[in-house]
Protein backbone atom coordinates (compact mmCIF):
# COMPACT_ATOMS: atom_id res chain seq x y z
CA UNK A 1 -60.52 -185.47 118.47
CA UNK A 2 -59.53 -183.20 121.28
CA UNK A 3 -60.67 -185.58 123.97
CA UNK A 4 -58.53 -188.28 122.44
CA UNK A 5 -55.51 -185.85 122.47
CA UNK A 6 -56.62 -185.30 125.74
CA UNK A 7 -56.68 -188.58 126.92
CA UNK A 8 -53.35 -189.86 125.26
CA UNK A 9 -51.42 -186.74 127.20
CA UNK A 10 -53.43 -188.15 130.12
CA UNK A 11 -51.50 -191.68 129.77
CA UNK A 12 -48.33 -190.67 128.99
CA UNK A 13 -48.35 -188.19 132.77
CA UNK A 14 -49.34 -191.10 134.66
CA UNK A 15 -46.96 -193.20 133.31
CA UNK A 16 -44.10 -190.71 134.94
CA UNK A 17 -45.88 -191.32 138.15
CA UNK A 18 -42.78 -190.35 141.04
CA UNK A 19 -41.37 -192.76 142.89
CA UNK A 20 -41.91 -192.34 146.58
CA UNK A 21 -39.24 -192.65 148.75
CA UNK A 22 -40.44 -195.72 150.63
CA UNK A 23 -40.38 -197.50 147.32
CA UNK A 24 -37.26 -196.52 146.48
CA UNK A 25 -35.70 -197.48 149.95
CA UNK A 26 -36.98 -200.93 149.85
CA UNK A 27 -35.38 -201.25 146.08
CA UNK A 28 -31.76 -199.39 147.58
CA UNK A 29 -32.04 -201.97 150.67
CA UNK A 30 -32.24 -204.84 148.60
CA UNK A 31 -28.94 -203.78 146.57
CA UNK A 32 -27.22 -202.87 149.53
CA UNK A 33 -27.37 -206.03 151.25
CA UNK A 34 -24.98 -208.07 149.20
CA UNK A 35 -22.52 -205.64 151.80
CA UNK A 36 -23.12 -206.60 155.24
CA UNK A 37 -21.13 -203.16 156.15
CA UNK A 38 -22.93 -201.25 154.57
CA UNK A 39 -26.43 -199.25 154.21
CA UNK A 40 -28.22 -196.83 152.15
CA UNK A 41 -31.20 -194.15 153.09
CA UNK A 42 -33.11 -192.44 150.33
CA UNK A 43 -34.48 -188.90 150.65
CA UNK A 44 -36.03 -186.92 148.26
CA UNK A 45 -34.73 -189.40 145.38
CA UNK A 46 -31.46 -189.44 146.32
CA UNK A 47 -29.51 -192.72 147.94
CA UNK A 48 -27.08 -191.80 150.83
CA UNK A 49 -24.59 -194.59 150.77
CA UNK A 50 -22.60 -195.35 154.10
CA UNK A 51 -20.53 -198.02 155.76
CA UNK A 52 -17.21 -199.92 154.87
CA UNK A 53 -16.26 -201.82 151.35
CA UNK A 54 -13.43 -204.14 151.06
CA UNK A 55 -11.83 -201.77 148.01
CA UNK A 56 -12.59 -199.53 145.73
CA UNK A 57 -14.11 -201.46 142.61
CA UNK A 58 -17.15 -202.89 145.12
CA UNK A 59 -18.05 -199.42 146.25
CA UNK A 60 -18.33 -198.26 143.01
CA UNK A 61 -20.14 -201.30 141.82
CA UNK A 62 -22.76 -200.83 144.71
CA UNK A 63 -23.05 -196.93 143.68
CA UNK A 64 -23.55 -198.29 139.98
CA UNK A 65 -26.20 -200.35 141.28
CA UNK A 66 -27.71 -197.97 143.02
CA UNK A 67 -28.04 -195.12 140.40
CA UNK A 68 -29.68 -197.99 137.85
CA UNK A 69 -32.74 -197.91 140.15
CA UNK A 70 -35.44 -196.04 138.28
CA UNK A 71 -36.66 -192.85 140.63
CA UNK A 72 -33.10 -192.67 142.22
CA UNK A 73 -31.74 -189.03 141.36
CA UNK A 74 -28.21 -189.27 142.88
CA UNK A 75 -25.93 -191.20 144.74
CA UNK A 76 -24.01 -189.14 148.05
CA UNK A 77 -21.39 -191.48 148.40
CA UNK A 78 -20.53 -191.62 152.64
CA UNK A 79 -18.73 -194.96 152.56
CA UNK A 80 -15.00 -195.95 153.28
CA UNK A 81 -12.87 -198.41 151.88
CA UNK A 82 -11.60 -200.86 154.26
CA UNK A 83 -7.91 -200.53 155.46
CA UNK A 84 -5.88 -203.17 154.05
CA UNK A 85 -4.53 -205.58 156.91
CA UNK A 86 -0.73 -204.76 157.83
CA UNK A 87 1.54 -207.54 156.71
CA UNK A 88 2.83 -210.07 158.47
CA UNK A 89 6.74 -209.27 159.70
CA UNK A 90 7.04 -212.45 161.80
């Protein structure tokens, strides 16, 4: 009986197996380029987002997006929001 207890407890550490970093930069990479601006580097779990969005609701979609990825720990947010272009005044 113990050696099944043992075995179950077994399972259920290797199935919180860490995510490396390498695997989790490949996953952040592949978000991040649906924004040609921008670009993301993981370390240590955590996704360090940088580079220009056209406004505010696709930067935080991206950082959504980002945090969903299973191993990511936090998001440091480093990116801008575009200026918007000055208007005309022919």
């Amino acid at each position: 009986m113990a050696a099944l207890a043992v075995a179950v407890s077994f399972g259920a550490v290797s199935c919180k197996k860490k995510v490396s970093d390498a695997d989790l930069q490949t996953q952040a990479t592949t978000v991040v380029t649906s924004n040609p601006n921008a670009s993301v580097e993981v370390k240590e779990g955590v996704a360090h987002l940088s580079g220009t969005f056209a406004d505010q609701q696709s930067k935080d979609a991206m950082i959504a997006q980002l945090k969903a990825i299973n191993g990511v720990k936090d998001v440091m947010d480093m990116s801008t929001i575009a200026a918007a272009p000055a208007p005309c005044t022919g």
